[in-house]
Protein backbone atom coordinates (compact mmCIF):
# COMPACT_ATOMS: atom_id res chain seq x y z
CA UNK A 1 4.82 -0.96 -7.17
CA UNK A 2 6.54 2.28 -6.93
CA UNK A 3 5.70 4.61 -4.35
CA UNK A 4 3.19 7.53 -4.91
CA UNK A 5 3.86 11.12 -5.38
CA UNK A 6 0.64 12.03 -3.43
CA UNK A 7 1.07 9.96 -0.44
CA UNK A 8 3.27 10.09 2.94
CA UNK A 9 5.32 7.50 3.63
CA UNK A 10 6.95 5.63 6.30
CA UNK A 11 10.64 4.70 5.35
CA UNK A 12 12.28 2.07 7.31
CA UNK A 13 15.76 2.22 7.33
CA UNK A 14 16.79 -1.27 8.27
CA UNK A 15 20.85 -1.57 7.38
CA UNK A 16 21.32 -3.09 11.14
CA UNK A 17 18.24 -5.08 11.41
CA UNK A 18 15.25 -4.59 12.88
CA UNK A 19 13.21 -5.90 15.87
CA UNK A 20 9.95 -4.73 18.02
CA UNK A 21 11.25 -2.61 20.53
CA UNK A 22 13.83 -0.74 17.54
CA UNK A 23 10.26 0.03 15.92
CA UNK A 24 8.72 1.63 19.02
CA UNK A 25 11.71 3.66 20.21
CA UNK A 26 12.00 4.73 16.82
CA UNK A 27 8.34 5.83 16.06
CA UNK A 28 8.23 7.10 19.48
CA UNK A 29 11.40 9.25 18.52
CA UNK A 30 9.57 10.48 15.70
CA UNK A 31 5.91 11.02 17.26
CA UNK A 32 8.16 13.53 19.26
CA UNK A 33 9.66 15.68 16.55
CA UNK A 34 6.33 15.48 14.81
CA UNK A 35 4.68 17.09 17.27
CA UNK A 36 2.38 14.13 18.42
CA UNK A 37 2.14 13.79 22.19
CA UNK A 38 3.72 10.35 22.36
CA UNK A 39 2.72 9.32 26.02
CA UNK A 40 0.38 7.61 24.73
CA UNK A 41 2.61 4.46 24.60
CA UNK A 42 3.64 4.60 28.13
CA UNK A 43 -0.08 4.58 28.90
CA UNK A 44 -0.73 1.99 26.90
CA UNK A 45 1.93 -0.30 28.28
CA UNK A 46 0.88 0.01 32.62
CA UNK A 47 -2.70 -1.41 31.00
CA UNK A 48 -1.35 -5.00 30.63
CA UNK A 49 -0.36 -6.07 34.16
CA UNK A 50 -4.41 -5.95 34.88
CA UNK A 51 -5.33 -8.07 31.67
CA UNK A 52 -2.32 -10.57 31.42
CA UNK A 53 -2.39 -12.54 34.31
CA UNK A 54 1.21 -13.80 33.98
CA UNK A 55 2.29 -10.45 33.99
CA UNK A 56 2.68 -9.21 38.03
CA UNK A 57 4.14 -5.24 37.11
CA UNK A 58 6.18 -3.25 33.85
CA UNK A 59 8.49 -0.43 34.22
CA UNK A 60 8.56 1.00 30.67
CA UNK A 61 10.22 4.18 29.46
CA UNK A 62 12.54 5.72 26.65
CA UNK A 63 16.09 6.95 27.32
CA UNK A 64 18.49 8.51 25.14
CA UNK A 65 21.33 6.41 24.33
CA UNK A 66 24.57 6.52 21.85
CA UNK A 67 25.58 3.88 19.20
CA UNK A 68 29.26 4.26 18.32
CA UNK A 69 28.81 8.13 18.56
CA UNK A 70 24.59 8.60 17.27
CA UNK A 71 22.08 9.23 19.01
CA UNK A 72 18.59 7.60 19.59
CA UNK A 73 15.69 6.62 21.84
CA UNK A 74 16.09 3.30 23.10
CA UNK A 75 13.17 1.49 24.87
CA UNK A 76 13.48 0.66 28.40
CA UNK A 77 11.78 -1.78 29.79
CA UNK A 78 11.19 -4.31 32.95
CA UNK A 79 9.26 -6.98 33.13
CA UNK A 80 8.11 -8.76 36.26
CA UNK A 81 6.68 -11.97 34.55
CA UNK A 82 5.81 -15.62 35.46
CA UNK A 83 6.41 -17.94 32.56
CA UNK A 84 2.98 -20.09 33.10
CA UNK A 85 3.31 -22.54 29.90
CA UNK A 86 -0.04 -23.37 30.64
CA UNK A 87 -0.92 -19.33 29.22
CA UNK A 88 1.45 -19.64 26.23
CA UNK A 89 -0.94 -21.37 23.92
CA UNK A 90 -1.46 -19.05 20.53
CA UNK A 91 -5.21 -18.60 21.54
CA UNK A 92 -4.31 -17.15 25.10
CA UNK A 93 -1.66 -14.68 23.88
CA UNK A 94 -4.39 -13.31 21.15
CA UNK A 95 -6.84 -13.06 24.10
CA UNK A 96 -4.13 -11.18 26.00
CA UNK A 97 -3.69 -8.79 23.22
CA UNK A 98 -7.96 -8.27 22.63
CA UNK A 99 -8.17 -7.73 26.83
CA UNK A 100 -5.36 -5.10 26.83
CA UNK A 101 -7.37 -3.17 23.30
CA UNK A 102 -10.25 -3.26 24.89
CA UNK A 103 -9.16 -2.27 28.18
CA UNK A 104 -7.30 0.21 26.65
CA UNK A 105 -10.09 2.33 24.36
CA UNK A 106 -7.56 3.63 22.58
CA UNK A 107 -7.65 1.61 19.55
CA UNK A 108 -9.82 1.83 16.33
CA UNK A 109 -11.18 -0.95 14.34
CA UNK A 110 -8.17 -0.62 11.70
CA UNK A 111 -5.51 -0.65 14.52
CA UNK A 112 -6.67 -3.44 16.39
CA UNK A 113 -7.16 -5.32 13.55
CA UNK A 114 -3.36 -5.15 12.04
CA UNK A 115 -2.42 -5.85 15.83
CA UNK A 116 -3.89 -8.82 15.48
CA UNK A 117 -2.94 -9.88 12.37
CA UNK A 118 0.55 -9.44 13.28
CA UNK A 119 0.21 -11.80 15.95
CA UNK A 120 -1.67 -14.42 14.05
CA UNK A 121 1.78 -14.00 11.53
CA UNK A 122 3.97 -14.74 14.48
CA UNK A 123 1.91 -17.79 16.02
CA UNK A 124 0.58 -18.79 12.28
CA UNK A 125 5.24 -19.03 11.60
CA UNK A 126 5.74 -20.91 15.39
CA UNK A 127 3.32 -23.42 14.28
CA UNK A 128 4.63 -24.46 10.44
CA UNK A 129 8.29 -24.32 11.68
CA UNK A 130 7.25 -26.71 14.73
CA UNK A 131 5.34 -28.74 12.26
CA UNK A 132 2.07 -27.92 14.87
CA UNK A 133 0.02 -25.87 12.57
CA UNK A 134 -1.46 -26.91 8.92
CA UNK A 135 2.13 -25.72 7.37
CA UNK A 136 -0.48 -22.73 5.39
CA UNK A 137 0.98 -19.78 5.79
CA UNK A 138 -0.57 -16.78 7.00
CA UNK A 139 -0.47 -13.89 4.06
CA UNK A 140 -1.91 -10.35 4.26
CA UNK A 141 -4.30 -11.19 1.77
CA UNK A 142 -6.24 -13.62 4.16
CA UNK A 143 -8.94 -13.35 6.45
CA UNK A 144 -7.36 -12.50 9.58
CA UNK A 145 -7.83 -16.07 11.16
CA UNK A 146 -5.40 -19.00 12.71
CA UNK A 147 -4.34 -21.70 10.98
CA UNK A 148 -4.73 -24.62 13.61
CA UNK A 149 -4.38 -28.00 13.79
CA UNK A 150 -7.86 -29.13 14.29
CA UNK A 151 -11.52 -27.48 14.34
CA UNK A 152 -14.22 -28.42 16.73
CA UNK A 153 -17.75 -29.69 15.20
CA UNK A 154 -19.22 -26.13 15.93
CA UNK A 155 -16.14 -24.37 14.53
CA UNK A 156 -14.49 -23.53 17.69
CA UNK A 157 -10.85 -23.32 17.24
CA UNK A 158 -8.54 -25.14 18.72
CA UNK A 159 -4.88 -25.77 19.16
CA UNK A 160 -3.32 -28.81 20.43
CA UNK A 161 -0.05 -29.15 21.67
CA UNK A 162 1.20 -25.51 20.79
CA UNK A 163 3.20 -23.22 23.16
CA UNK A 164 4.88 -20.32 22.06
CA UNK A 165 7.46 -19.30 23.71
CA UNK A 166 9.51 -16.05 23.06
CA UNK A 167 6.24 -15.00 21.03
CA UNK A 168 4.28 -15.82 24.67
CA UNK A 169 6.28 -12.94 26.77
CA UNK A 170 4.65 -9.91 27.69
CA UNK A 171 7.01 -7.82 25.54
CA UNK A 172 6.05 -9.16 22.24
CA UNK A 173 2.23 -7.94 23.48
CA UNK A 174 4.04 -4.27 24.67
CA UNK A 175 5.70 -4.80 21.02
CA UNK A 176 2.83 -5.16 18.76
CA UNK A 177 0.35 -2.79 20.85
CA UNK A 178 2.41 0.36 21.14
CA UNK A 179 3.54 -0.07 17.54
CA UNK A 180 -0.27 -0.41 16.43
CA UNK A 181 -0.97 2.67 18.50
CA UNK A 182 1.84 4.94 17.44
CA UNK A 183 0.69 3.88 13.52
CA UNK A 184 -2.34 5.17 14.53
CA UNK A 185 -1.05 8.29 15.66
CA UNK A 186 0.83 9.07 12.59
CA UNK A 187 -2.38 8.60 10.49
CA UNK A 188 -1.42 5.29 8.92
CA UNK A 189 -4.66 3.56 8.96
CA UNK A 190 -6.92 6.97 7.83
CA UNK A 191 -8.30 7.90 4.81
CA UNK A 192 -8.25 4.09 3.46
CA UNK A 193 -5.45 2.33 0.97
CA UNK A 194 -3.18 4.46 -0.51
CA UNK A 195 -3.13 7.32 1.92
CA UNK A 196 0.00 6.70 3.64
CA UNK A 197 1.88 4.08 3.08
CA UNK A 198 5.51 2.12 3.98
CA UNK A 199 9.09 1.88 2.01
CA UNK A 200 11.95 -0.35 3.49
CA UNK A 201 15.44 -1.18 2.84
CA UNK A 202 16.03 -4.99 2.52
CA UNK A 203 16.73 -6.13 6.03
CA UNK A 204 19.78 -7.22 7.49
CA UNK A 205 19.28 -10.36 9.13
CA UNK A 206 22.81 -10.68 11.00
CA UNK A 207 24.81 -13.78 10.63
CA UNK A 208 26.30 -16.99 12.74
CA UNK A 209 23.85 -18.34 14.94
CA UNK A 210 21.51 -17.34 17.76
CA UNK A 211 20.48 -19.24 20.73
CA UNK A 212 16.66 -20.48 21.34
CA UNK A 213 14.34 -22.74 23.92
CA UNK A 214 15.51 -25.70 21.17
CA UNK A 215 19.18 -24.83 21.12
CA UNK A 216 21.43 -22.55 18.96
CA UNK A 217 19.80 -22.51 15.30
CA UNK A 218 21.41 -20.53 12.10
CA UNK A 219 20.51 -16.89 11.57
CA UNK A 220 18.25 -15.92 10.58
CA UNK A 221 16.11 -17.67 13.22
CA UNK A 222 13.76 -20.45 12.15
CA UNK A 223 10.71 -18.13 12.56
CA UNK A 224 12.17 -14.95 11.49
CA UNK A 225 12.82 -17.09 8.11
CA UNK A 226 9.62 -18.45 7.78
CA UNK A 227 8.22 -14.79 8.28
CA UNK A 228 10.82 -13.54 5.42
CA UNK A 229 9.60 -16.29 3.27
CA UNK A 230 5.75 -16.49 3.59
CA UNK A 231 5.71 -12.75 3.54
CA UNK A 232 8.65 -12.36 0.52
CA UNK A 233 10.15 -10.09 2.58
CA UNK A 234 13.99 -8.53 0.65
CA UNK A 235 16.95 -9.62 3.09
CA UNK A 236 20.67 -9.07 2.99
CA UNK A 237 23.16 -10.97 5.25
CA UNK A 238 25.49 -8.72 7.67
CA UNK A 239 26.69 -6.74 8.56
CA UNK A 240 27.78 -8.11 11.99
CA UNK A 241 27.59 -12.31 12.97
CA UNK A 242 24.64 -11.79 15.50
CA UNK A 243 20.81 -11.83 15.15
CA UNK A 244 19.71 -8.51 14.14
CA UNK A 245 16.67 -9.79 12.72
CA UNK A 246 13.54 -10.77 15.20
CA UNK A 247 10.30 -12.51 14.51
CA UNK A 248 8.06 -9.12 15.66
CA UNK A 249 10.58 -7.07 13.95
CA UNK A 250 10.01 -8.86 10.98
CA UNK A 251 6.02 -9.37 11.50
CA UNK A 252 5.70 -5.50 12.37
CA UNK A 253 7.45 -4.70 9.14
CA UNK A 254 5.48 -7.10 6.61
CA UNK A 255 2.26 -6.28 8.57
CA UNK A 256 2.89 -2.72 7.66
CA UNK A 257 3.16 -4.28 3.13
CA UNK A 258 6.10 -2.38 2.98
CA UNK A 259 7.43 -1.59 -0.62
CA UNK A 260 11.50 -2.21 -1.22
CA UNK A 261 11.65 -0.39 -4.20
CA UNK A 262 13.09 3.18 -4.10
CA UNK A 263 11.61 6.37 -3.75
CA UNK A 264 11.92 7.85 -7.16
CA UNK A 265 9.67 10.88 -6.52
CA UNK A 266 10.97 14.20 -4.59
CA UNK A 267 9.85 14.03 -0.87
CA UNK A 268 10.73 16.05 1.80
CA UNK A 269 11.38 14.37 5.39
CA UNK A 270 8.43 15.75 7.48
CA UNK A 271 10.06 14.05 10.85
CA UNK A 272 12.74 11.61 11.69
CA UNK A 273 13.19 8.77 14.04
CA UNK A 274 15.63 6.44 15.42
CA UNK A 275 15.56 3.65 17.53
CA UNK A 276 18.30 1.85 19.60
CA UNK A 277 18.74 -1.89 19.73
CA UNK A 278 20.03 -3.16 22.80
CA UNK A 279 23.05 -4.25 21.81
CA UNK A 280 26.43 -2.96 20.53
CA UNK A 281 28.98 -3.49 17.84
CA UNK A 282 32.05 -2.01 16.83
CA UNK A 283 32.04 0.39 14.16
CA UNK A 284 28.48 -0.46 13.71
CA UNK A 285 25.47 1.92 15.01
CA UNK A 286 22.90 -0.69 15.81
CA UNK A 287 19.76 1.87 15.28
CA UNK A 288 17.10 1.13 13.65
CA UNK A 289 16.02 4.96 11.49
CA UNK A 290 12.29 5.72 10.34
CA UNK A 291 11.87 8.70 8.22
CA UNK A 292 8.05 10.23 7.59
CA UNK A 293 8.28 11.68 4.40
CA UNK A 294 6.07 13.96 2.46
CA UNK A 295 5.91 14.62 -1.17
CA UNK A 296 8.08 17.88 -2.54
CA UNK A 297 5.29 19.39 -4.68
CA UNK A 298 7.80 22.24 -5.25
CA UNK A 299 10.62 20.18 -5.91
CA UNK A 300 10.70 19.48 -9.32
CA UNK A 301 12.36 17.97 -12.41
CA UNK A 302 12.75 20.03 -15.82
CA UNK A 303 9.89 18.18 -17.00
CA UNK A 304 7.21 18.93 -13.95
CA UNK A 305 8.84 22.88 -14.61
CA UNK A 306 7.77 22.81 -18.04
CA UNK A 307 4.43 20.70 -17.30
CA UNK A 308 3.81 23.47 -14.73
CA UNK A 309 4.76 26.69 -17.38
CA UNK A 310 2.34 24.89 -20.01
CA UNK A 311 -0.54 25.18 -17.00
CA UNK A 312 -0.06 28.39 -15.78
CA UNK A 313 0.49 30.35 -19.28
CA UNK A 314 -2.74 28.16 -20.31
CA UNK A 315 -6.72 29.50 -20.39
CA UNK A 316 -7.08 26.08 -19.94
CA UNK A 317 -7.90 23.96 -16.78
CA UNK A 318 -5.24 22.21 -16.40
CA UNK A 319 -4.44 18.66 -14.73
CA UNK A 320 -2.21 16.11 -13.61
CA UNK A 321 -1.89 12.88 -12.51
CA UNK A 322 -0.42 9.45 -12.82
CA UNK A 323 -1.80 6.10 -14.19
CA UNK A 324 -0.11 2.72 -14.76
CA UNK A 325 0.94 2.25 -18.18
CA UNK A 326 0.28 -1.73 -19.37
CA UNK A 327 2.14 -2.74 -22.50
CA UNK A 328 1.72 -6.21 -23.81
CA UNK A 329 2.52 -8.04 -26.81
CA UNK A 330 -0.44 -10.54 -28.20
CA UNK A 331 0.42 -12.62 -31.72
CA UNK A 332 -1.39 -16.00 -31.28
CA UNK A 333 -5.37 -14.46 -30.52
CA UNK A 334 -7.64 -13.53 -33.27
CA UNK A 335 -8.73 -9.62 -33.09
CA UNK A 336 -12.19 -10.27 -32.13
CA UNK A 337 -10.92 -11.89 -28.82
CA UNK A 338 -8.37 -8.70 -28.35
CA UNK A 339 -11.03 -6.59 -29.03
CA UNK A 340 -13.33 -8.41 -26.30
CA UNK A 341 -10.37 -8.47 -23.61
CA UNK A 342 -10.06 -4.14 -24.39
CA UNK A 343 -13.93 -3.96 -24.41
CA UNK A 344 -14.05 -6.09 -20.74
CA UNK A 345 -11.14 -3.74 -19.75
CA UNK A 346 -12.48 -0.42 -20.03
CA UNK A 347 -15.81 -1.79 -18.07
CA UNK A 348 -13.26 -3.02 -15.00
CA UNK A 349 -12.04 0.56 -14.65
CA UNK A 350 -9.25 1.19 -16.96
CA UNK A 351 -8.95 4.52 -18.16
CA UNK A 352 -7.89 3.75 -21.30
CA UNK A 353 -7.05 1.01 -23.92
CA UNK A 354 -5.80 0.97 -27.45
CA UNK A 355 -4.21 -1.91 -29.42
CA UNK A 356 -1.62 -0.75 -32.07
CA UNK A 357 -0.54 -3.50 -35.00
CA UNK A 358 3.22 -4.15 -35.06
CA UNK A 359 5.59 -6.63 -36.67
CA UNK A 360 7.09 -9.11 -34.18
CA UNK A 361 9.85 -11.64 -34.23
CA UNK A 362 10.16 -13.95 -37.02
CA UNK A 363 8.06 -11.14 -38.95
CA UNK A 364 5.07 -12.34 -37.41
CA UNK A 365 2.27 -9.72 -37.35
CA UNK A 366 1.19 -8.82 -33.78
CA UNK A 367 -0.71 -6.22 -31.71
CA UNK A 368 0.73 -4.29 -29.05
CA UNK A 369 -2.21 -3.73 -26.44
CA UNK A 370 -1.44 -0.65 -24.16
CA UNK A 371 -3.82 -0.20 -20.68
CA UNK A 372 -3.44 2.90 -18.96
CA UNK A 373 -5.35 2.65 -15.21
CA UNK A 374 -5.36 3.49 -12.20
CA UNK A 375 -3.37 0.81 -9.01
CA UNK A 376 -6.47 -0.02 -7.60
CA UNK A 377 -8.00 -1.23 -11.14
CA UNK A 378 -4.32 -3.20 -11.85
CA UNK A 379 -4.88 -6.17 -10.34
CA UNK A 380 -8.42 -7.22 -12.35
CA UNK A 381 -6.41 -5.70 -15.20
CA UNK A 382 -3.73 -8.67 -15.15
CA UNK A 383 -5.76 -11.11 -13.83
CA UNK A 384 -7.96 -10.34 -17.91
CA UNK A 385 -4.56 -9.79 -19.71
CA UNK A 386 -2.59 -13.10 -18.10
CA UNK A 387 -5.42 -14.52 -16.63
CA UNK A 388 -7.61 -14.76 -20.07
CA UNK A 389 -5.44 -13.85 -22.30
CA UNK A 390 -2.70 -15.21 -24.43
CA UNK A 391 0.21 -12.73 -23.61
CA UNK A 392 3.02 -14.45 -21.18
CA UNK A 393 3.72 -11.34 -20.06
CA UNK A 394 3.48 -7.54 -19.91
CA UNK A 395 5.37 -4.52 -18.64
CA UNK A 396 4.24 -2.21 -15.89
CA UNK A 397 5.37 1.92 -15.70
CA UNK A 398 4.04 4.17 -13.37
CA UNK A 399 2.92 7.55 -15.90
CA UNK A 400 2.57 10.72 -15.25
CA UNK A 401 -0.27 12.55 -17.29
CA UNK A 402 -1.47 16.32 -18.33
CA UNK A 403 -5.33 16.35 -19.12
CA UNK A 404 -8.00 19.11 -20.03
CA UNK A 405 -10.29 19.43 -17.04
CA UNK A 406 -13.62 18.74 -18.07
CA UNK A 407 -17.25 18.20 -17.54
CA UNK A 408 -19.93 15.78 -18.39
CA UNK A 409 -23.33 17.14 -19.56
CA UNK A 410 -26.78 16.22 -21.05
CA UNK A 411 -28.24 18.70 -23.08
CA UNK A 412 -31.78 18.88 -24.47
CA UNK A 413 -31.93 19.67 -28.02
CA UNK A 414 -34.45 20.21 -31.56
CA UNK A 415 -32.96 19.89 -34.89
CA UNK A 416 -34.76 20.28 -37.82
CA UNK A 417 -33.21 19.65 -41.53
CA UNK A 418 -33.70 18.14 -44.97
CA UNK A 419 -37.33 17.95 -43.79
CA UNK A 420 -36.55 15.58 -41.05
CA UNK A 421 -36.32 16.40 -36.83
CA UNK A 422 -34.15 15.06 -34.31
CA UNK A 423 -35.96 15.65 -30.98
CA UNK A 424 -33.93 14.21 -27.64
CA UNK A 425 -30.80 14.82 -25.38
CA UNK A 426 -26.74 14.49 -26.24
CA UNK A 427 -23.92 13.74 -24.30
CA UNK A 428 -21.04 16.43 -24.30
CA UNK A 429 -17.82 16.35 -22.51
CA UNK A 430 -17.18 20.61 -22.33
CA UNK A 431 -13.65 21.51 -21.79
CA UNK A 432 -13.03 24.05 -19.03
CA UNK A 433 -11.12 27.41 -18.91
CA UNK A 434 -9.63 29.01 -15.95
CA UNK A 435 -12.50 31.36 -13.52
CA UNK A 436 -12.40 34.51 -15.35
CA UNK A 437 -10.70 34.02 -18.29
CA UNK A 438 -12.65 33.67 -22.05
CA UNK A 439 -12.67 30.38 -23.73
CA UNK A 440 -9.89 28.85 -25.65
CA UNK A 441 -11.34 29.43 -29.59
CA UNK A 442 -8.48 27.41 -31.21
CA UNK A 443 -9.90 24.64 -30.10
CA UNK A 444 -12.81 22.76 -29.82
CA UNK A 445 -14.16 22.98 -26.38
CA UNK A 446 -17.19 20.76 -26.67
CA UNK A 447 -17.05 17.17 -27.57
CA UNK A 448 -19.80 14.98 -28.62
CA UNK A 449 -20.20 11.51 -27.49
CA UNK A 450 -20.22 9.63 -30.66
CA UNK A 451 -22.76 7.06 -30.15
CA UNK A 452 -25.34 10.37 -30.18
CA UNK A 453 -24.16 11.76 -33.07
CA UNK A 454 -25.07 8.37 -35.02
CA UNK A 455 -28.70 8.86 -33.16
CA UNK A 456 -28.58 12.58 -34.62
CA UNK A 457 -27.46 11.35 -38.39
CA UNK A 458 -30.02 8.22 -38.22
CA UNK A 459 -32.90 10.82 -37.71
CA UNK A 460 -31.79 13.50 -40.03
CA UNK A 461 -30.89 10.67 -42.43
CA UNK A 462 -27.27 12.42 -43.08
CA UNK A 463 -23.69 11.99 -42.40
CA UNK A 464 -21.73 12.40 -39.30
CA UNK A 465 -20.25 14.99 -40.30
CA UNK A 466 -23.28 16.83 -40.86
CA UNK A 467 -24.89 15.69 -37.41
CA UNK A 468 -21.93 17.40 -35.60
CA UNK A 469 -21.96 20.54 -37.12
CA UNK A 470 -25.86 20.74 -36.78
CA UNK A 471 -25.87 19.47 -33.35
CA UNK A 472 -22.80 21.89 -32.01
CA UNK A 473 -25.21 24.56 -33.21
CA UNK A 474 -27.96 23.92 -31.40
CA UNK A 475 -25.88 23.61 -28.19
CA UNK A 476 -24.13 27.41 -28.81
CA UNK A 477 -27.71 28.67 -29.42
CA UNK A 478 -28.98 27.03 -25.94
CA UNK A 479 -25.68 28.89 -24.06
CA UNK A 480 -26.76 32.55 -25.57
């Protein structure tokens, strides 16, 4: 789905690849020129030598480095670490990572738990490409639990014959916690789904091969691929023969649902970062970049400059916003079920639904049903349409709409005529005008919910037509 207009995003630039300690220089770079202490981190990372016991001491900090003539923050850091196999099994690393959140206080609910899903992604990856695990693969859409080989009779989880082993190191914990924190900063995980959200180039995975515990293996690694795969993450090969490409890299990224397609609304870049990897290339600037960007209300097209004329010459009170736009084709379902499937859709949230009759292929006679919602009501939507349904497909655009601000009222009315009364309340939708200025008269401003006016012209025992007129003048007497 297309990025928002009313939403920040994060965009991750990843044209040289992308790995852990790329993400934290880089969002540490750009905690900095957003004005966000960014300490924080550094804090965060001298709190794991107490709760990992394989880890004896850490020297972390950020230096500014060049790549082939840029600059960015790289992430320095020194590990004094014994490799205890016996404290590389998945469930000790994720009780690592809960000692060091807890020890920390410095994590919400929302930031520990996508911490700890991107673990779980990384172990849940280890385990189907050693063939140790289930072979399920961990999605976002899951509860945020292991996949293991066996279960206990109470339920306790177990994992037999699983070490990790690059996952295990004390870097991948510095990795996935400073990254979780610095989201956090930046207001990723407030204000719920659709507040601020993440846009990526494909990522470059490298090319040749790359050396591991179980010998040299094609790039992109074994569990960077199965991360790429289960998650359906976009790649492109190059642009240097090297790994560029890591498992957390890859796990931050997908943990963060990332969208690849391109930002087609005008943004502004509220604060940039960029983050060094390690190594170097010729003619290549390994840095990972990570813009924060805003949306450009005052940026706009010739259309949003003559939406915005219309609204501010207009008494009206004016709106905007956008809706998906659903557009299918049905020409094998009767019109009672099409008109059941609309009926069910308007009840799961859609804003609007209209079916139009067309000629299709072959001259058949068809009806083109069009949906207009908002993303959150999409997915029961499609799951009606293709789920139910008889369509094979549909096509989805992102709409942007002008609409009369209005309100909803109840009002109390007596109507007497032809010798008959109406006695009850109506439903009116009454268009608004701007504070201070008179009513629009060349248009109605008050609309009648339909299913009342029948009430009115069953009573009065006359047409609809009749009920309307007689019912908008008892509302215009009750506002003198």
């Amino acid at each position: 789905m297309e990025p928002s207009s009313t939403i920040r995003l994060l965009k991750f630039e990843c044209t040289t690849g992308i790995s852990g300690d790329m993400i934290v220089a880089a969002l540490h770079d750009l905690l900095a020129e957003a004005g966000i202490p960014s300490d924080t981190l550094l804090d965060l990372v001298q709190i794991i030598p107490a709760n990992v016991p394989s880890v004896a001491s850490i020297s972390a900090g950020f230096s500014r480095v060049q790549k082939t003539g840029f600059d960015a923050d790289h992430l320095d850091l020194v590990i004094d670490e014994a490799r205890d196999e016996a404290r590389s099994d998945p469930q000790s690393v994720l009780d690592n990572l809960a000692s060091c959140i807890s020890a920390s206080g410095m994590f919400t609910a929302a930031s520990e738990a996508f911490a700890t899903s991107v673990l779980e992604m990384l172990i849940d990856a280890e385990m189907v490409v050693h063939g140790s695990g289930t072979g399920h693969r961990h999605t976002l859409g899951d509860d945020h639990g292991l996949h293991h080989d066996a279960e206990t009779g109470d339920g306790e989880q177990v994992h037999h014959g699983t070490h990790l082993h690059e996952l295990a190191s004390a870097d991948t914990l510095v990795d996935v916690l400073c990254t979780a924190k610095a989201l956090d900063l930046l207001g990723f995980f407030e204000g719920g789904e659709g507040m601020m959200g993440a846009v990526s180039t494909p990522v470059a995975v490298g090319g040749g091969t790359v050396a591991t515990a179980h010998g040299r293996v094609p790039v992109p690694a074994p569990v960077t691929a199965e991360i790429l795969h289960g998650q359906q993450l976009a790649y492109v090969e190059g642009p240097v023969d090297e790994e560029l490409a890591t498992p957390t890299g890859v796990a931050l990224l997908a943990s963060m649902r990332p969208s690849f397609a391109h930002v087609a609304v005008p943004v502004r870049i509220a604060a940039l970062g960029k983050g060094a990897g390690t190594k170097s290339f010729q003619g290549v600037a390994n840095i990972l970049r990570v813009q924060l960007l805003e949306p450009a209300q005052d940026c706009k097209t010739p259309l949003g400059e003559a939406i915005d004329k219309f609204a501010s010459e207009s008494p009206l009170a004016i709106g905007q916003d956008s809706v998906v736009q659903v557009v299918l084709m049905v020409d094998d379902a009767t019109p009672e079920d099409v008109a059941s499937l609309v009926d069910r859709t308007l009840s799961n949230g859609a804003r609007d639904a209209y079916v139009t009759t067309v000629h299709g292929k072959k001259g058949r006679v068809g009806m083109e049903v069009t949906v207009l919602c908002d993303a959150q009501a999409l997915p029961r939507v499609l799951d009606l349409w293709l789920g139910q349904g008889t369509t094979i497909g549909c096509r989805l655009q992102q709409v942007d709409r002008v609409v009369l601000e209005r309100v909803q009222e109840t009002e109390s009315i007596t109507i007497e005529a032809g010798g008959q009364e109406f006695t009850g309340s109506v439903r009116i939708k009454r268009i608004e005008c701007k504070q201070g200025l008179p009513p629009a008269t060349s248009r109605p401003m008050v609309k009648i919910e339909h299913d009342d006016l029948e009430r009115v012209a069953n009573a009065l025992g006359t047409s609809i037509h009749e009920a309307r007129t007689l019912v908008e003048r008892a509302i215009n007497d009750l506002q003198k």
